[in-house]
Structure formats: structure tokens, C-alpha cells
C-alpha atoms as a PDB file:
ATOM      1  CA  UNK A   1    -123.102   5.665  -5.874  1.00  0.00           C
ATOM      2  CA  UNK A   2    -120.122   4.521  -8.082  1.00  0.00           C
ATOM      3  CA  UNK A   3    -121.977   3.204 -11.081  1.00  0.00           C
ATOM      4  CA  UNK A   4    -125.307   3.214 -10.545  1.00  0.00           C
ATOM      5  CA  UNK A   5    -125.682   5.040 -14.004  1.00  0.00           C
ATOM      6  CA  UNK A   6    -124.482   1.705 -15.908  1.00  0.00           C
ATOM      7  CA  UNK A   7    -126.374  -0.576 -17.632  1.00  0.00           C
ATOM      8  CA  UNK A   8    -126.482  -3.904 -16.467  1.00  0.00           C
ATOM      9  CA  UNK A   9    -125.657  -6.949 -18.761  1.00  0.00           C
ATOM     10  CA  UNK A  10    -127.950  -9.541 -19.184  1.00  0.00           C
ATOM     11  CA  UNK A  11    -127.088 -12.200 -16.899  1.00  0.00           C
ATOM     12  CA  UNK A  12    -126.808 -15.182 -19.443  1.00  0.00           C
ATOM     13  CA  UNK A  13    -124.444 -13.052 -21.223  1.00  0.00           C
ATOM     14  CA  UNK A  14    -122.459 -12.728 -18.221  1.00  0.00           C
ATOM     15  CA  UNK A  15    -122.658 -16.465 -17.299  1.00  0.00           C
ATOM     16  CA  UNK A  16    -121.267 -17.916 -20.696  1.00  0.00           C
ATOM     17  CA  UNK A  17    -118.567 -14.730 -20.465  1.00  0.00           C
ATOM     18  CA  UNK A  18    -117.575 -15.958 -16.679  1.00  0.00           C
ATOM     19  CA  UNK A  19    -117.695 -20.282 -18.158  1.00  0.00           C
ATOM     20  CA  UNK A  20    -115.261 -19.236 -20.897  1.00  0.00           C
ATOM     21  CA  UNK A  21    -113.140 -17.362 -18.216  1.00  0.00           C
ATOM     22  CA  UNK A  22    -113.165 -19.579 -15.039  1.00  0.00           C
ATOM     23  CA  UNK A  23    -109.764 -22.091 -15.519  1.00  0.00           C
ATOM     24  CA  UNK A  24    -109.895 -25.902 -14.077  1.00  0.00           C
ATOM     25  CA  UNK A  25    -106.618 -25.801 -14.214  1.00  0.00           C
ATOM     26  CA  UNK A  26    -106.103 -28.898 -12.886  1.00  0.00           C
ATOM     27  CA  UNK A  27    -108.313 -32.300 -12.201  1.00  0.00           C
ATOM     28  CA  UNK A  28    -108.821 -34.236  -9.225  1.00  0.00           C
ATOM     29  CA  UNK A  29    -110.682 -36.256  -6.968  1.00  0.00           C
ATOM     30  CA  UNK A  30    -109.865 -35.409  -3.645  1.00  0.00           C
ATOM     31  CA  UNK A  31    -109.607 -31.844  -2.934  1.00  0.00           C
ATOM     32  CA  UNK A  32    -110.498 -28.824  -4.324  1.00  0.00           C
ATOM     33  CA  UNK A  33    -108.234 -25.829  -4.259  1.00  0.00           C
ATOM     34  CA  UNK A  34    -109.451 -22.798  -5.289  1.00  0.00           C
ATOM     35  CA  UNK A  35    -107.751 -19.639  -5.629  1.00  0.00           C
ATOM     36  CA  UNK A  36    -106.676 -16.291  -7.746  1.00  0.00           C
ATOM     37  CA  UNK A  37    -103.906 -14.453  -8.875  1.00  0.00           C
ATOM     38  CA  UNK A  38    -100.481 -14.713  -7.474  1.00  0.00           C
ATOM     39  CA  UNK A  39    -101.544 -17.508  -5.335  1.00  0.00           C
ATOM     40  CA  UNK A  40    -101.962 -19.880  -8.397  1.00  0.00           C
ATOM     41  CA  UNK A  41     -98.329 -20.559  -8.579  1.00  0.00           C
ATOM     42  CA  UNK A  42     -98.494 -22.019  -5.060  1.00  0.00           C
ATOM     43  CA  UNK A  43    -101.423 -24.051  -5.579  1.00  0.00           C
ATOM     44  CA  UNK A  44    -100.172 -25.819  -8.582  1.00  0.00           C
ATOM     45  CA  UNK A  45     -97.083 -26.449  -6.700  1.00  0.00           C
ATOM     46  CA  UNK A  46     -98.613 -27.707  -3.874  1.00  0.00           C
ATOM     47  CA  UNK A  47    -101.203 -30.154  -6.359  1.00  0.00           C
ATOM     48  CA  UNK A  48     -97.773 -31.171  -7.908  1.00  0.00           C
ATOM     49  CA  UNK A  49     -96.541 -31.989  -4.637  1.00  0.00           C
ATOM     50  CA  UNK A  50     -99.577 -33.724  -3.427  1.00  0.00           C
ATOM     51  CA  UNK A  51     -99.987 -35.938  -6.450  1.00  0.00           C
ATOM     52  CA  UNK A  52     -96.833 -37.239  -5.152  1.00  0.00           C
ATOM     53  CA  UNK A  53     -98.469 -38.551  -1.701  1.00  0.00           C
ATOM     54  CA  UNK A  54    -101.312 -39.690  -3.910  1.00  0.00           C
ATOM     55  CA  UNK A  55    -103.899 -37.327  -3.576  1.00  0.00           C
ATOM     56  CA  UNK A  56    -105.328 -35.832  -6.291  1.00  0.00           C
ATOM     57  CA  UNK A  57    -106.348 -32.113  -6.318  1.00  0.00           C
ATOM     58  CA  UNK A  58    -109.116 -30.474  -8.459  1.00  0.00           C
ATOM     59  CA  UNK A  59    -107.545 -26.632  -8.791  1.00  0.00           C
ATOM     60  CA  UNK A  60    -109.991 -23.990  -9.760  1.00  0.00           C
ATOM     61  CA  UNK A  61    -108.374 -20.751 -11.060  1.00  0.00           C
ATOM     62  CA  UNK A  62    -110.785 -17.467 -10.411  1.00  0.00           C
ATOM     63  CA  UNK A  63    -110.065 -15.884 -13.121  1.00  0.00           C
ATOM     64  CA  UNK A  64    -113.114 -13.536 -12.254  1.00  0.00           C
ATOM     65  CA  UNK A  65    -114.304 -12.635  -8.878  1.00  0.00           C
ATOM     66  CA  UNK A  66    -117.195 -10.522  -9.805  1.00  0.00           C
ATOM     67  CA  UNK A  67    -119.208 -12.409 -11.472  1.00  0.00           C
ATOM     68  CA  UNK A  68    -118.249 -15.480  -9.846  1.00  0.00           C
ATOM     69  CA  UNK A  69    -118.607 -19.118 -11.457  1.00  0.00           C
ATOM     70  CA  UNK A  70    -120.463 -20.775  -8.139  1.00  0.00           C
ATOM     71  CA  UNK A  71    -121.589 -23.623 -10.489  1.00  0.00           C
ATOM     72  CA  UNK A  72    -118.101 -25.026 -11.023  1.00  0.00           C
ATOM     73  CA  UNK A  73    -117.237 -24.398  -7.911  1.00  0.00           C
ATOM     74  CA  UNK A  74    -119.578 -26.241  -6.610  1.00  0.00           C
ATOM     75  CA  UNK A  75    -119.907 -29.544  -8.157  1.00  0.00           C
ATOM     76  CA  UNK A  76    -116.210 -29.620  -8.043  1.00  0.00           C
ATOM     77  CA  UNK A  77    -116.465 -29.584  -4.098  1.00  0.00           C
ATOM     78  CA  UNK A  78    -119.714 -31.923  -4.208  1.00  0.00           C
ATOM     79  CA  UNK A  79    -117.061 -33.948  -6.287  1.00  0.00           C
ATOM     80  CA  UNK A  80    -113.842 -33.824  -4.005  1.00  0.00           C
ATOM     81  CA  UNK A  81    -116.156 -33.300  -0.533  1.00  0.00           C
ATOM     82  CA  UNK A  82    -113.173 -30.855   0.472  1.00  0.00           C
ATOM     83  CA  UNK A  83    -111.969 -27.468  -0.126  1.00  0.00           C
ATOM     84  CA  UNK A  84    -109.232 -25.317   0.609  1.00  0.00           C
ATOM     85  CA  UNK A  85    -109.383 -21.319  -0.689  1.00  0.00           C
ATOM     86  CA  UNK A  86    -105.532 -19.809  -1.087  1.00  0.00           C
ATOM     87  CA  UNK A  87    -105.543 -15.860  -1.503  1.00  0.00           C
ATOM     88  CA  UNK A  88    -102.727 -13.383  -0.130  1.00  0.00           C
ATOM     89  CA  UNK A  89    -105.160 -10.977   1.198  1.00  0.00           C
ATOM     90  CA  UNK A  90    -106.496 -10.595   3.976  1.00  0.00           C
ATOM     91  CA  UNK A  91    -107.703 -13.727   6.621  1.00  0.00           C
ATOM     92  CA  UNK A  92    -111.817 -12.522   7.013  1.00  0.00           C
ATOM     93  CA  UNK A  93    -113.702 -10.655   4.494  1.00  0.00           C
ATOM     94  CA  UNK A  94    -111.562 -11.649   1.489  1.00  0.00           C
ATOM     95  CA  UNK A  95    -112.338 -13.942  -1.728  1.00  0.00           C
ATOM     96  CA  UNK A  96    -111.653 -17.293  -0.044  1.00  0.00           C
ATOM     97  CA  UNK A  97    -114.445 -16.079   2.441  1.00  0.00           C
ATOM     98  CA  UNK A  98    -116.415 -15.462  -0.259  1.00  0.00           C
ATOM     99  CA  UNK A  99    -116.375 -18.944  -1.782  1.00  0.00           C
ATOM    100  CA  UNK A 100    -116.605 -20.600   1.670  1.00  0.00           C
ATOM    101  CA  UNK A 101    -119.783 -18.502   2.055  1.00  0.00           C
ATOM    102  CA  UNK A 102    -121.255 -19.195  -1.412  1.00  0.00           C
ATOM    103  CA  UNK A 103    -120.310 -23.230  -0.460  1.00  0.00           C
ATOM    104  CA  UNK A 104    -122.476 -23.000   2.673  1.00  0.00           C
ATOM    105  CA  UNK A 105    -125.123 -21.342   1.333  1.00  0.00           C
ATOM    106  CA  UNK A 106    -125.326 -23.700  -1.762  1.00  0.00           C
ATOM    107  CA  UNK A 107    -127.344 -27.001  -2.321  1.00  0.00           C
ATOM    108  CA  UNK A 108    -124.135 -28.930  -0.813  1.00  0.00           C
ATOM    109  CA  UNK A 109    -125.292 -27.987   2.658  1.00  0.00           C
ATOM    110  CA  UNK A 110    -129.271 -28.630   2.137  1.00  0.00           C
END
């Protein structure tokens, strides 16, 4: 198995590596977008053109998908109450799946 043989960081390590990573690129009280790579440029857009209608959009920038920042994510949706995930891969089994997933299986849902 593809890297089985590698040590593991220790998991606080990881965590403060992933908080100095993970960009809130953007604060808001509405919605949450969250999203990764190429996308970005289309969600910033879209917050810029939402701001105009007067909603105000909380846009989380994945800068790392594994390990994953749930914590932000999350009490920026338990903030907003809404999220949106924008990738340009594929519909099922992708990242935005991944953070809907994480969502429903967090606290927020309990």
C-alpha cells in the first residue's frame, strides 16, 4: 500500500500546520462558500457580486484537502446557517462532497 512505510505526524502538528494554511478569504454573515483551486476566482467574484444584492458571503479557501480544517468550516456554517461547495471536478465523490459530508456528520446536525 502506497505509503504505509511513512511515519505519521503528530496530529497537533498537523492541526496548527492546516490553521496557518486554511484562507478566510473573505467575511460574511450569510453564506458560506467554500471551495479550492481554480474555483476561487469564481467564488470571490460571485461574493463581490452578491455583496451588491446585500448578502454577505463568508468564503473559505481549502488551501489543504488532506488534512482538512473541519473546525473553521464549521463554525463558519453554524455562523452563516448555509453553504455552498464550488469545485470543477467531478458532481459525487469530489471535495465539495467531502465537506457536505464532514457538515452532516458534525455537531451542526446533533
Amino acid at each position: 500500500m502506497y505509503c504505509r512505510d511513512h511515519i505519521h505526524a503528530d496530529d497537533k502538528l498537523v492541526a496548527a500546520i492546516v490553521k496557518q494554511l486554511l484562507s478566510l478569504s473573505v467575511t460574511g454573515k450569510h453564506v458560506t462558500i467554500v471551495s479550492h483551486s481554480r474555483a476561487m476566482g469564481v467564488c470571490l467574484e460571485a461574493a463581490k457580486e452578491l455583496e451588491q444584492s446585500g448578502i454577505e458571503c463568508e468564503v473559505i479557501n481549502l488551501r489543504t484537502i488532506r488534512p482538512m480544517d473541519d473546525e473553521t468550516i464549521i463554525k463558519s456554517v453554524m455562523k452563516t446557517n448555509h453553504l455552498i461547495t464550488v469545485e470543477n471536478g467531478w458532481p459525487q465523490s469530489g471535495v465539495g462532497a467531502e465537506v457536505c459530508a464532514r457538515i452532516m456528520e458534525s455537531e451542526l446536525f446533533y
